[in-house]
Protein backbone atom coordinates (compact mmCIF):
# COMPACT_ATOMS: atom_id res chain seq x y z
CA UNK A 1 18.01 7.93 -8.73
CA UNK A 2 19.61 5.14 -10.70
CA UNK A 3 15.76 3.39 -10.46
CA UNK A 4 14.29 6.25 -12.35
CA UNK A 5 17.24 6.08 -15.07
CA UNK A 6 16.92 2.33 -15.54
CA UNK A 7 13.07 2.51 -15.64
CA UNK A 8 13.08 5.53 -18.63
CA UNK A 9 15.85 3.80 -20.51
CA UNK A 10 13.63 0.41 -20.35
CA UNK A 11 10.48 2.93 -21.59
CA UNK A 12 12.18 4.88 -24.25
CA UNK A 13 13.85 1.30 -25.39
CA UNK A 14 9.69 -0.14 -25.66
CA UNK A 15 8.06 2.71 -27.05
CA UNK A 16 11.16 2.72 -29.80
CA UNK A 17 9.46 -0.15 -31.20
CA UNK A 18 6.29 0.88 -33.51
CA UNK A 19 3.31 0.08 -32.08
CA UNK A 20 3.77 1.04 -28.61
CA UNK A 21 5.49 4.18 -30.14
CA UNK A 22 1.86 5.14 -31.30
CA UNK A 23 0.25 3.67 -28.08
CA UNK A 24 2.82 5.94 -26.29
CA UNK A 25 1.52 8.75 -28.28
CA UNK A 26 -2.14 9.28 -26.45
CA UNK A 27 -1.84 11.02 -23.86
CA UNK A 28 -3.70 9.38 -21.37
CA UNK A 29 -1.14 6.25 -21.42
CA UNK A 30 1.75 9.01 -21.53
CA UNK A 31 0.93 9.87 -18.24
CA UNK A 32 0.57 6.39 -16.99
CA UNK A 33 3.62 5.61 -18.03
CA UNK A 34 5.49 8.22 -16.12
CA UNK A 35 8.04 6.68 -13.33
CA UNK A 36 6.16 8.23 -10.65
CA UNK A 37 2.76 6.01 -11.41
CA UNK A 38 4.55 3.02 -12.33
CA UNK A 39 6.76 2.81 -9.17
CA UNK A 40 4.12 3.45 -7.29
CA UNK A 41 1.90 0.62 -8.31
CA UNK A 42 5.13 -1.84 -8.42
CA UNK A 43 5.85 -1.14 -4.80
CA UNK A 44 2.06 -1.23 -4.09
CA UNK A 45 2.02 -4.58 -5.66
CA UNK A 46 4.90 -5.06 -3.05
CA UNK A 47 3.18 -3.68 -0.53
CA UNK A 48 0.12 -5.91 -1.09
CA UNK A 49 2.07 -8.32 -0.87
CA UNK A 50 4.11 -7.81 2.10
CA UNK A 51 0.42 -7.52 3.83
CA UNK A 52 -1.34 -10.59 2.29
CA UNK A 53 1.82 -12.43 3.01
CA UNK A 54 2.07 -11.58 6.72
CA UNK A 55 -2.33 -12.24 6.87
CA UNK A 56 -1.34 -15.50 5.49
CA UNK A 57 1.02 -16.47 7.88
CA UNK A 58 -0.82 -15.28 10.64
CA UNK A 59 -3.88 -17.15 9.79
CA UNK A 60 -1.54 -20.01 9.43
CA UNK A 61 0.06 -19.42 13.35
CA UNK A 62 -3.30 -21.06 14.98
CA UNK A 63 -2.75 -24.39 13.34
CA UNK A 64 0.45 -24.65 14.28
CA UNK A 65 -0.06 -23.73 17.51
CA UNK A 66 -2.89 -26.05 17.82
CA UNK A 67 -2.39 -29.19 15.11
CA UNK A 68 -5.65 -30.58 14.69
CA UNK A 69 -7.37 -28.07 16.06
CA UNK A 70 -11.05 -26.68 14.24
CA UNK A 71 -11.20 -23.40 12.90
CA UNK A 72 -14.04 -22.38 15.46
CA UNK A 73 -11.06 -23.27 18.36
CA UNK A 74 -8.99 -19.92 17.43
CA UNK A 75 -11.13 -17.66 15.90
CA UNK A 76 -11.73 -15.58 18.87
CA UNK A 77 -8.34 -14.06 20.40
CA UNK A 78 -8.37 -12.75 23.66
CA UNK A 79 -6.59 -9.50 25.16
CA UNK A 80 -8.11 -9.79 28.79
CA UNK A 81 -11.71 -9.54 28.46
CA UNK A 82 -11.69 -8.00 25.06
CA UNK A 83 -12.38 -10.73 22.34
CA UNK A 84 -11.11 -9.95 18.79
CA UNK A 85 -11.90 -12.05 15.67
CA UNK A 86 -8.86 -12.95 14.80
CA UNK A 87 -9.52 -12.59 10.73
CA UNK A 88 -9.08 -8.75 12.48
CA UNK A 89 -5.99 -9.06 14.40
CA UNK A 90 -3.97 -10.59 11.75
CA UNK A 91 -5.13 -7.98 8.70
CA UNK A 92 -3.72 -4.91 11.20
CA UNK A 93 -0.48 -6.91 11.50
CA UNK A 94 -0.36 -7.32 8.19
CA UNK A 95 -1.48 -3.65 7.76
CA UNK A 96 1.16 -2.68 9.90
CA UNK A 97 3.91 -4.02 8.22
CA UNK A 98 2.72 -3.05 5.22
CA UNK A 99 2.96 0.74 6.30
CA UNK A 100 6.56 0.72 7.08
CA UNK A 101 7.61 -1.41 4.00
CA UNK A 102 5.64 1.43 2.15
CA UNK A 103 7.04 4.56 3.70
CA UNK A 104 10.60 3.97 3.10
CA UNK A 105 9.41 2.08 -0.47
CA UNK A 106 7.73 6.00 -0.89
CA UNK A 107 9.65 8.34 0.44
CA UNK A 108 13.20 6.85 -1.14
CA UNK A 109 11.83 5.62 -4.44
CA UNK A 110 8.54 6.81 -5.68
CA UNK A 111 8.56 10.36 -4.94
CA UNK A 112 12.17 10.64 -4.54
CA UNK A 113 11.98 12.86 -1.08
CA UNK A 114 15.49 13.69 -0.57
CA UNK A 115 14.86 16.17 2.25
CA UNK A 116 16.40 13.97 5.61
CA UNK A 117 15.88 16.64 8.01
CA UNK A 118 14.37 15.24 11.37
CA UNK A 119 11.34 18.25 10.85
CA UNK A 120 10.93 17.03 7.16
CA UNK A 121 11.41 13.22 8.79
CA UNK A 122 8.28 13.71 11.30
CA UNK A 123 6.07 15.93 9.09
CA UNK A 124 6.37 13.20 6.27
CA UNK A 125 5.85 10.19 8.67
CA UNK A 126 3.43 11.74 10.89
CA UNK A 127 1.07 12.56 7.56
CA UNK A 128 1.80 8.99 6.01
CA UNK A 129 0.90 7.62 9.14
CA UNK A 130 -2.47 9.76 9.87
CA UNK A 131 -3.81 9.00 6.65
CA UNK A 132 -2.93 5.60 6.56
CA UNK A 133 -4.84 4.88 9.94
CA UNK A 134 -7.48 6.47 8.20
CA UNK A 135 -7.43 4.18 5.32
CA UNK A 136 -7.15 1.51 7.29
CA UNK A 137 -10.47 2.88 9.21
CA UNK A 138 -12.38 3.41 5.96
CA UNK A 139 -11.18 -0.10 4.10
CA UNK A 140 -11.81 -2.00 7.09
CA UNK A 141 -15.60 -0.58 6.99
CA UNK A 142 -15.23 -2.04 3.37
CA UNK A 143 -13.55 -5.30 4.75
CA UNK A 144 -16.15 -5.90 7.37
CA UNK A 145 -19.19 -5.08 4.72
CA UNK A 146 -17.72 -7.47 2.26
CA UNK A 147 -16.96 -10.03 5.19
CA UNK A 148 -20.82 -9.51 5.75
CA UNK A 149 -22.18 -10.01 2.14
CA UNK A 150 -19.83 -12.85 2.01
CA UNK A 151 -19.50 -15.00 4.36
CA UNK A 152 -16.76 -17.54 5.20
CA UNK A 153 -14.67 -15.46 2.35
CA UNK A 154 -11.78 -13.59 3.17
CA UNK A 155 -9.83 -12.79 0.34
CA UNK A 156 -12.57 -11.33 -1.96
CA UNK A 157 -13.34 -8.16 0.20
CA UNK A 158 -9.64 -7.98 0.76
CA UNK A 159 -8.52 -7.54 -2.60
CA UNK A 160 -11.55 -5.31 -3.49
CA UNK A 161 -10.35 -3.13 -0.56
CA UNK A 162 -6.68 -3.02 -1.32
CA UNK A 163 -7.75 -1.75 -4.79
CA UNK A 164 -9.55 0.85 -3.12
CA UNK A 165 -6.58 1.44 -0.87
CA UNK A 166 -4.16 1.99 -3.44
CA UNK A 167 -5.75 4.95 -5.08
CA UNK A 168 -6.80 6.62 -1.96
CA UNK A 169 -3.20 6.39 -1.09
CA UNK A 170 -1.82 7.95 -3.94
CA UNK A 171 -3.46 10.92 -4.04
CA UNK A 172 -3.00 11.52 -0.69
CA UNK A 173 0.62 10.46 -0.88
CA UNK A 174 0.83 12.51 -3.77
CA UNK A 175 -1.22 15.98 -3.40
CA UNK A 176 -0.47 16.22 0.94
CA UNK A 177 2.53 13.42 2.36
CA UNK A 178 5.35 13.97 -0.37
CA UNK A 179 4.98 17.03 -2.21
CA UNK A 180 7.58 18.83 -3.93
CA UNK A 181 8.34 22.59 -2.57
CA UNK A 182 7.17 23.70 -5.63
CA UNK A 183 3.66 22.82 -5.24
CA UNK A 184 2.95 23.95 -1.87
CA UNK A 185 4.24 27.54 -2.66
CA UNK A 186 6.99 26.91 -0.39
CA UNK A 187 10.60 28.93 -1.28
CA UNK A 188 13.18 26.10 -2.01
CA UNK A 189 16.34 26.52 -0.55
């Protein structure tokens, strides 16, 4: 992938130079280093962003809709009879979004999975999909227990939780979505 090549050419140029040459050295930052870690948290900035940015403009839609309108006007949405905060509604849209920005932003750049077959297609999306949903059901138990502690602030529990998310979703990205042949004993063709 001509993202990988560009990325270890930028490395090898940095740690040329001789302090982070001996920084390089531990091992510990070795690792972090590698492409796979650093792609992934550079798309899961992306991804962070992709969701704060469509929460933002969500929470933005009820003012617009309704200039001059008080806060305590839209926060409850209605589908039928079921009321939803809408603080809720507009972190699953922005959840949602996220997920697809992040499965192609995965599969095609982190962990380089090259097999397109439709089996290989629905296993990997089907996976990505299951344990994102539960992600989303654990960090929006965190979400709701932050929204509790703190009330009348969003964006403290959200970022605390997107932390959270981003490691859980490596290592399941990592160890059960995307891995190589190799690992799971698996013949390679």
């Amino acid at each position: 992938m001509k993202l990988k090549k560009w990325y270890e050419a930028l490395r090898d140029r940095i740690v040329s130079v001789g302090f982070f040459k001996k920084l390089y050295a531990i091992p510990f930052i070795h690792r972090l280093l590698e492409y796979e870690i650093v792609s992934y948290l550079v798309f899961g900035v992306l991804t962070t962003l992709v969701n704060f940015t469509v929460c933002w403009l969500m929470n933005r839609l009820p003012a617009v809709l309704h200039p001059g309108a008080d806060y305590e006007t839209y926060v409850l949405f209605s589908v039928g009879r079921l009321p939803i905060l809408w603080t809720y509604l507009t972190n699953t849209v922005g959840w949602t979004a996220a997920v697809l920005f992040a499965f192609v932003t995965n599969k095609l750049f982190v962990f380089e999975s090259k097999d397109r077959s439709a089996g290989t297609l629905t296993r990997e999306l089907t996976t990505f999909i299951g344990a994102r949903v539960l992600s989303l059901l654990l960090f929006e138990l965190l979400l709701f227990a932050g929204l509790q502690r703190l009330l009348g602030h969003f964006w403290i529990p959200k970022i605390l939780s997107a932390v959270a998310n981003v490691v859980f979703n490596y290592i399941a990205s990592k160890l059960v979505i995307f891995r190589k042949k190799e690992e799971t004993g698996e013949p390679s063709c």
